[in-house]
PDB file of N, CA and C in Angstrom:
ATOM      1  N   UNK A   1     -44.112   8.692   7.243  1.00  0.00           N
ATOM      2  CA  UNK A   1     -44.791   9.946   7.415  1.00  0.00           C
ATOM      3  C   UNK A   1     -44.812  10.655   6.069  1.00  0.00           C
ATOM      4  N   UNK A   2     -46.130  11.326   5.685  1.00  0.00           N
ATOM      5  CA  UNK A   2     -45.923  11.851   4.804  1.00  0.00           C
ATOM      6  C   UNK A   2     -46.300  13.425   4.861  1.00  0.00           C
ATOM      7  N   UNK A   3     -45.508  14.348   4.353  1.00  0.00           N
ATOM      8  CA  UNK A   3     -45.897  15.896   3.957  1.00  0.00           C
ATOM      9  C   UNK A   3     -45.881  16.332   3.195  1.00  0.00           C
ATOM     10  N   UNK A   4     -46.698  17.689   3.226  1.00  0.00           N
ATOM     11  CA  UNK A   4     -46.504  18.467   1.833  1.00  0.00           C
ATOM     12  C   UNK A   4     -45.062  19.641   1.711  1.00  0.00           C
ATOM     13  N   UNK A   5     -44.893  19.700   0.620  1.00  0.00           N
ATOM     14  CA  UNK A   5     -43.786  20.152   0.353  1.00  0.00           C
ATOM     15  C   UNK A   5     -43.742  21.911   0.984  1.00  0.00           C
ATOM     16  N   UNK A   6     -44.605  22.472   1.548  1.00  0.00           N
ATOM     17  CA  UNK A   6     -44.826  23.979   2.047  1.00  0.00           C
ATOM     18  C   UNK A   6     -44.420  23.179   3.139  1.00  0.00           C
ATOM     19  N   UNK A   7     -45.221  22.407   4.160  1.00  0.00           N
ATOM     20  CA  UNK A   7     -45.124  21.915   5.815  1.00  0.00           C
ATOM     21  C   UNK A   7     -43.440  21.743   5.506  1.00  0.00           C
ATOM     22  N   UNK A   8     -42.984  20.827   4.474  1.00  0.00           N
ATOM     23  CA  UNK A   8     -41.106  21.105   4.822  1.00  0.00           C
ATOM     24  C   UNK A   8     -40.420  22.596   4.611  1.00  0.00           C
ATOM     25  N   UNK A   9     -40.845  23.592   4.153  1.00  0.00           N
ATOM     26  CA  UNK A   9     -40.550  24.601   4.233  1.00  0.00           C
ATOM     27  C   UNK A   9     -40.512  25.124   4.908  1.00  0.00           C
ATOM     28  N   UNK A  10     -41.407  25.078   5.534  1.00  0.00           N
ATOM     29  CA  UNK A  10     -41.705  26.051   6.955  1.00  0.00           C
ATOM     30  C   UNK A  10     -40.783  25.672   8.239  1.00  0.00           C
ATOM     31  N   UNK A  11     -40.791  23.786   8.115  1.00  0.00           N
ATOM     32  CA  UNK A  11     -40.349  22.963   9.262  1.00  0.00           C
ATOM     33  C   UNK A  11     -39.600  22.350   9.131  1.00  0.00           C
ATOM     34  N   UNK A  12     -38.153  22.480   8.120  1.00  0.00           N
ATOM     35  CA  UNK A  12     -37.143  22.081   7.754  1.00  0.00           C
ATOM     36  C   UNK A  12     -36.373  21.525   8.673  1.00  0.00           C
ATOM     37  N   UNK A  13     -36.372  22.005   9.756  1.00  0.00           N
ATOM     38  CA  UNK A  13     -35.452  21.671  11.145  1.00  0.00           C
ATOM     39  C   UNK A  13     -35.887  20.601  11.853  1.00  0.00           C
ATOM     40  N   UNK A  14     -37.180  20.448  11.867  1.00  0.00           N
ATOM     41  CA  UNK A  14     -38.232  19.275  12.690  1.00  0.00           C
ATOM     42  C   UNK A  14     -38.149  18.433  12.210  1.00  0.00           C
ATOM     43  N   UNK A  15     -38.210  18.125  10.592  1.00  0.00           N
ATOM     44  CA  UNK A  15     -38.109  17.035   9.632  1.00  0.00           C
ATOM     45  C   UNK A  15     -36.915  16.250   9.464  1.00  0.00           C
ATOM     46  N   UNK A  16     -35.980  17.291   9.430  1.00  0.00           N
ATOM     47  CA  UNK A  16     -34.311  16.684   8.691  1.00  0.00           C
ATOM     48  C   UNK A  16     -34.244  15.800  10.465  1.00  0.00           C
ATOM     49  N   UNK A  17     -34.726  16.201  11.803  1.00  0.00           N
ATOM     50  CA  UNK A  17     -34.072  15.651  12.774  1.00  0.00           C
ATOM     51  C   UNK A  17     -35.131  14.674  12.568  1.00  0.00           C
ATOM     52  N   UNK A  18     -36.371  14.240  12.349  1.00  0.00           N
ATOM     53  CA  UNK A  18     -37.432  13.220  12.286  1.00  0.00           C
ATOM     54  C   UNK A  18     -36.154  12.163  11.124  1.00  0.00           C
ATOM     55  N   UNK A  19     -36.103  12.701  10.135  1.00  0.00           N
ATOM     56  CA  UNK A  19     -35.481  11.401   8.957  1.00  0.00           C
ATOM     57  C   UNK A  19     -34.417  11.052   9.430  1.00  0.00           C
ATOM     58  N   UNK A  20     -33.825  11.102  10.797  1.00  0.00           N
ATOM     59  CA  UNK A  20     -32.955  10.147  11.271  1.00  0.00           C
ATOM     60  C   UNK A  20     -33.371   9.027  11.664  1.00  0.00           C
ATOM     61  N   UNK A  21     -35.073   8.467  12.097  1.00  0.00           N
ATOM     62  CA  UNK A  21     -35.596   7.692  12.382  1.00  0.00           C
ATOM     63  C   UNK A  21     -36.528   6.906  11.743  1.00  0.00           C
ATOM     64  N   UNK A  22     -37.207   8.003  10.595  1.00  0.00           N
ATOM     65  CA  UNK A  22     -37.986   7.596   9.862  1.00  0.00           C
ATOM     66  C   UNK A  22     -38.127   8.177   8.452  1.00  0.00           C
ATOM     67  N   UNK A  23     -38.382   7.476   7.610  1.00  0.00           N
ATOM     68  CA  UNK A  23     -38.467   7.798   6.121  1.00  0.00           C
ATOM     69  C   UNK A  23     -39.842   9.065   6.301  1.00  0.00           C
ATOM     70  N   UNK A  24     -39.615  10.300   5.461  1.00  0.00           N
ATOM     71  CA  UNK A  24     -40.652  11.541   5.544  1.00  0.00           C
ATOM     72  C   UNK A  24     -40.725  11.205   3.970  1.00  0.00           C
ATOM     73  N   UNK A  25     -42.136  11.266   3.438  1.00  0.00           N
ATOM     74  CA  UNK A  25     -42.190  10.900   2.021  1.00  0.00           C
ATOM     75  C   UNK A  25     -43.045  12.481   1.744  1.00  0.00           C
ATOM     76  N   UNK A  26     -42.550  13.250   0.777  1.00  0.00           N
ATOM     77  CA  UNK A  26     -42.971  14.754   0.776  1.00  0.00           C
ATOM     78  C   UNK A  26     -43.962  14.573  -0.353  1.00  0.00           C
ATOM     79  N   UNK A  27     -45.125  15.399  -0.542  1.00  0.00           N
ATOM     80  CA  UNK A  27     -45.795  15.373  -1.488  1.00  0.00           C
ATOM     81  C   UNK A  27     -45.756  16.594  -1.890  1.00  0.00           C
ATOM     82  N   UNK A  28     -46.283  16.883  -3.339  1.00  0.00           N
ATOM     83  CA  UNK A  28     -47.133  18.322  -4.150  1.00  0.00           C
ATOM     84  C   UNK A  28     -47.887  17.560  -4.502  1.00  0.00           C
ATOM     85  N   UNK A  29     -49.215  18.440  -4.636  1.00  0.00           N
ATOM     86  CA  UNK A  29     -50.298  18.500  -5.627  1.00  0.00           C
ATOM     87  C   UNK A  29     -51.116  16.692  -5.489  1.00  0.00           C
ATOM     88  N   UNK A  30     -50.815  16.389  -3.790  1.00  0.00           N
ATOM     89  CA  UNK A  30     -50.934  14.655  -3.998  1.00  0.00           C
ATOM     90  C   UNK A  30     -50.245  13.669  -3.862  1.00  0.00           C
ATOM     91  N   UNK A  31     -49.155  13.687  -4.795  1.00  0.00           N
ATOM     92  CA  UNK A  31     -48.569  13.116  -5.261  1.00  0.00           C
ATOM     93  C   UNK A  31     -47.133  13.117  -4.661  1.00  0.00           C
ATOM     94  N   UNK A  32     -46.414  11.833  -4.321  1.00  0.00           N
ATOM     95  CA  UNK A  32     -44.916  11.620  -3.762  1.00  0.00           C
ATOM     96  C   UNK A  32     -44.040  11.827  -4.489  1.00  0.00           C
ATOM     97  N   UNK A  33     -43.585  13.350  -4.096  1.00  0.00           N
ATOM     98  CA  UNK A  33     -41.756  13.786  -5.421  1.00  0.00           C
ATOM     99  C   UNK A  33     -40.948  13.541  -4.843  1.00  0.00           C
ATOM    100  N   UNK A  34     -40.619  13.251  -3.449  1.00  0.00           N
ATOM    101  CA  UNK A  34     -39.386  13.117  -2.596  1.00  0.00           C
ATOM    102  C   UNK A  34     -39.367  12.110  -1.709  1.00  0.00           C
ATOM    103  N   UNK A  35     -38.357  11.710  -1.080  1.00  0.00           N
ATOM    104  CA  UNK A  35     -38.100  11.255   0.045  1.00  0.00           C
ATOM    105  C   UNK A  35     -36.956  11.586   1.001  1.00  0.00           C
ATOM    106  N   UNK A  36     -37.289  12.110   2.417  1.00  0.00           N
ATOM    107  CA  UNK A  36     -36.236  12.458   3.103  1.00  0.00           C
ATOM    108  C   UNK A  36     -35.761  10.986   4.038  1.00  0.00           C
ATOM    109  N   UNK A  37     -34.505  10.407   4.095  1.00  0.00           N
ATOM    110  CA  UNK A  37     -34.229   9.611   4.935  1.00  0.00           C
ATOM    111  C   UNK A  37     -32.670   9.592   5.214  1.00  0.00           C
ATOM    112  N   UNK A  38     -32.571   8.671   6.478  1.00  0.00           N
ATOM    113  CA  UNK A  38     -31.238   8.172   6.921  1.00  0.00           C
ATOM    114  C   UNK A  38     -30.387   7.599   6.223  1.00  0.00           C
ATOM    115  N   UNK A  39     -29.247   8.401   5.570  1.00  0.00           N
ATOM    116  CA  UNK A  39     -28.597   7.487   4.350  1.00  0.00           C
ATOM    117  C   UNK A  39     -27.802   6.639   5.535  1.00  0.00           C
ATOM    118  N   UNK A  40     -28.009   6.273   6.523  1.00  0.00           N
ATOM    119  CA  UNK A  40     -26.938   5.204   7.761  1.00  0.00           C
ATOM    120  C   UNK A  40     -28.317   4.144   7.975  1.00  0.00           C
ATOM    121  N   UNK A  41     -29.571   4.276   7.479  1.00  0.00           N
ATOM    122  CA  UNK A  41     -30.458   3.775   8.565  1.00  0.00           C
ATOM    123  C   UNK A  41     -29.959   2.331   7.744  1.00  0.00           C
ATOM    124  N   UNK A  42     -29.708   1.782   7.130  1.00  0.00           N
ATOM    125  CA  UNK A  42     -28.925   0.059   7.170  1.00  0.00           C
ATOM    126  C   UNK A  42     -28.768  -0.561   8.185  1.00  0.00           C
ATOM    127  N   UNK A  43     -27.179   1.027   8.396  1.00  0.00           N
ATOM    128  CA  UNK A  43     -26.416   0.631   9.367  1.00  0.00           C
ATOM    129  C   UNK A  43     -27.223   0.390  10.652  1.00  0.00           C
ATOM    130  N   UNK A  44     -27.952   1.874  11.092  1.00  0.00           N
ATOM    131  CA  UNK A  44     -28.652   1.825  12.232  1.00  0.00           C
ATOM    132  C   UNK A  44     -29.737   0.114  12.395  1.00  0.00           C
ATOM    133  N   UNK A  45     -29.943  -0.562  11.564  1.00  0.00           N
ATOM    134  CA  UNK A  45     -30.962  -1.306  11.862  1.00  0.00           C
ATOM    135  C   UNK A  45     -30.156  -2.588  11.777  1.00  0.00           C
ATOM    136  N   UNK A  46     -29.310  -2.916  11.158  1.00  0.00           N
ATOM    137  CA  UNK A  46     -28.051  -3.914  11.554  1.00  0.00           C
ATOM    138  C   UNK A  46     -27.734  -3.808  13.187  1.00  0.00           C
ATOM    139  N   UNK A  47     -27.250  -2.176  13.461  1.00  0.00           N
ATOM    140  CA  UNK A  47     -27.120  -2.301  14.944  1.00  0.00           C
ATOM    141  C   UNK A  47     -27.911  -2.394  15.846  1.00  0.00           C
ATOM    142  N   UNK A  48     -29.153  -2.212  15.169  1.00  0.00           N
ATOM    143  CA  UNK A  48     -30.059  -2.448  16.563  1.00  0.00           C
ATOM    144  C   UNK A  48     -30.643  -4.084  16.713  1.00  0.00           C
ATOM    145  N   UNK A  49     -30.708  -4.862  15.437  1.00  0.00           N
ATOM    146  CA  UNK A  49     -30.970  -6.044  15.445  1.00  0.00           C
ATOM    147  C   UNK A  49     -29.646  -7.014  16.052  1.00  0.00           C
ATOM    148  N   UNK A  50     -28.404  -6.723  16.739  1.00  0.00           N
ATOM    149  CA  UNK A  50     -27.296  -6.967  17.414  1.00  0.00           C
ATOM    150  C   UNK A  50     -27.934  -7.099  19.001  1.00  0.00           C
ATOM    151  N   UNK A  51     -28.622  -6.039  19.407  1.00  0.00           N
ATOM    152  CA  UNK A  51     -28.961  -5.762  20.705  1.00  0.00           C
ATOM    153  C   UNK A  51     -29.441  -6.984  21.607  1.00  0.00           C
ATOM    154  N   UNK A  52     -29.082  -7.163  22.659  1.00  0.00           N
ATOM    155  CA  UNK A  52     -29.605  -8.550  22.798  1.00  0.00           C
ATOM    156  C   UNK A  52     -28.907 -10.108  22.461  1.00  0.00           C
ATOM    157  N   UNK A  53     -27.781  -9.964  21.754  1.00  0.00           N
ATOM    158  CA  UNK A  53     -27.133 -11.094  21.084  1.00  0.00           C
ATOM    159  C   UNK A  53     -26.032 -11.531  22.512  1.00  0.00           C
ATOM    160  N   UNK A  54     -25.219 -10.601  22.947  1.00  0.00           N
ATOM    161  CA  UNK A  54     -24.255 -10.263  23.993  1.00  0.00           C
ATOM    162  C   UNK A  54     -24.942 -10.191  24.994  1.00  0.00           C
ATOM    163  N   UNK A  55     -24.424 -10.783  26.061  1.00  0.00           N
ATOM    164  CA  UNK A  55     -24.338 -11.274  27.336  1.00  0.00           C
ATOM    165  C   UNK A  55     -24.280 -10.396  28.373  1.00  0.00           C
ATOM    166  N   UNK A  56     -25.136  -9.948  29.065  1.00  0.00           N
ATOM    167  CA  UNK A  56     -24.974  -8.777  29.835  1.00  0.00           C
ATOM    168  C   UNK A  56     -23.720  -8.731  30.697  1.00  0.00           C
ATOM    169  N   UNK A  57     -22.740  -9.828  30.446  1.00  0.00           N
ATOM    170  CA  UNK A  57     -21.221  -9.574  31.715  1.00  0.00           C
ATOM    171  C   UNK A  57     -20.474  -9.883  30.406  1.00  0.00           C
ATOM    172  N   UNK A  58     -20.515  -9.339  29.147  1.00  0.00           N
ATOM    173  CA  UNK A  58     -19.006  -9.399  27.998  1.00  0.00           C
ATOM    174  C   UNK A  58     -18.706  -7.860  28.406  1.00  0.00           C
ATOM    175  N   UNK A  59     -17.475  -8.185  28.011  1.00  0.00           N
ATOM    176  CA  UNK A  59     -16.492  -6.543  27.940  1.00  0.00           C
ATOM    177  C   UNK A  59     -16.131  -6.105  26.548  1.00  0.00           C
ATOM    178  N   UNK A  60     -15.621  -5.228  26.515  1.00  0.00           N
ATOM    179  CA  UNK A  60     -15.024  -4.900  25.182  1.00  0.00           C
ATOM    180  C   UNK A  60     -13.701  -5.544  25.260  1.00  0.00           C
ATOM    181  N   UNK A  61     -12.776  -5.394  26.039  1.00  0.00           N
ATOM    182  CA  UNK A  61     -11.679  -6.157  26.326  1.00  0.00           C
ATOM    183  C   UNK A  61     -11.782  -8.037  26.079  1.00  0.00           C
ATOM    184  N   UNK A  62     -12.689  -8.180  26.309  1.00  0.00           N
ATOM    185  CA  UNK A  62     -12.744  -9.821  26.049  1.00  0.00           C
ATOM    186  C   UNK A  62     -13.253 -10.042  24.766  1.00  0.00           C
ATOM    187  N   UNK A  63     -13.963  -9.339  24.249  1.00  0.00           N
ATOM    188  CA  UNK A  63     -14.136  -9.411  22.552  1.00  0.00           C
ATOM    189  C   UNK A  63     -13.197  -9.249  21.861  1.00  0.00           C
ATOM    190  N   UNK A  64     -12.323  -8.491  22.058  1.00  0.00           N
ATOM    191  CA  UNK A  64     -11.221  -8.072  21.228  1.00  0.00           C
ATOM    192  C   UNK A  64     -10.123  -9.215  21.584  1.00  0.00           C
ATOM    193  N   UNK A  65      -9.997 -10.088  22.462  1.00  0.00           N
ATOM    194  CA  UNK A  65      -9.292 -11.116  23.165  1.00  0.00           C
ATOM    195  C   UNK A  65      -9.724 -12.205  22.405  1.00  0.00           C
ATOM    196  N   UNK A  66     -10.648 -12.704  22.276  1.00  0.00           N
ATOM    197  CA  UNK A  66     -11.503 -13.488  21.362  1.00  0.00           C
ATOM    198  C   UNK A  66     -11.634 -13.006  19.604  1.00  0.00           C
ATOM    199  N   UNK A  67     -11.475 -12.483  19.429  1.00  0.00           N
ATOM    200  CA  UNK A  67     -11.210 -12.004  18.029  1.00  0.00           C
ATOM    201  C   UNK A  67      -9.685 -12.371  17.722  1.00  0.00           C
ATOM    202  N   UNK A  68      -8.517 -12.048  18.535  1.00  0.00           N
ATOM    203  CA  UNK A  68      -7.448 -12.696  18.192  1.00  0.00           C
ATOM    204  C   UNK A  68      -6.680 -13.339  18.387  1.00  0.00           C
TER     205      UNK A  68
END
């Protein structure tokens, strides 16, 4: 997504909760000076590419059983 640097002024609150999901690339005059994003989104996309791997009947108790 991209905005201008007034629209984040105004909508500072809407944005900072948007760049938990998605990169906001801010412009002036055109041109891209910023970027707002998820300094976790790595993490977040490591964990979501997990989803699906596990067995809908594992426990947490049996992972941790299996780990040692």
């Amino acid at each position: 997504m991209s905005i201008t640097a007034t629209e984040l002024k105004l909508n500072l609150s809407k944005y900072l909760m948007l760049s938990a999901t998605e990169d906001i690339y801010i412009t002036r005059n055109g041109k891209i000076v910023s970027k707002l994003t998820n300094p976790f989104q790595e993490r977040v996309d490591i964990a979501k590419s997990l989803f699906g791997i596990l067995p809908d009947d594992a426990s947490l108790d049996e992972a941790k059983e299996a780990r040692t």
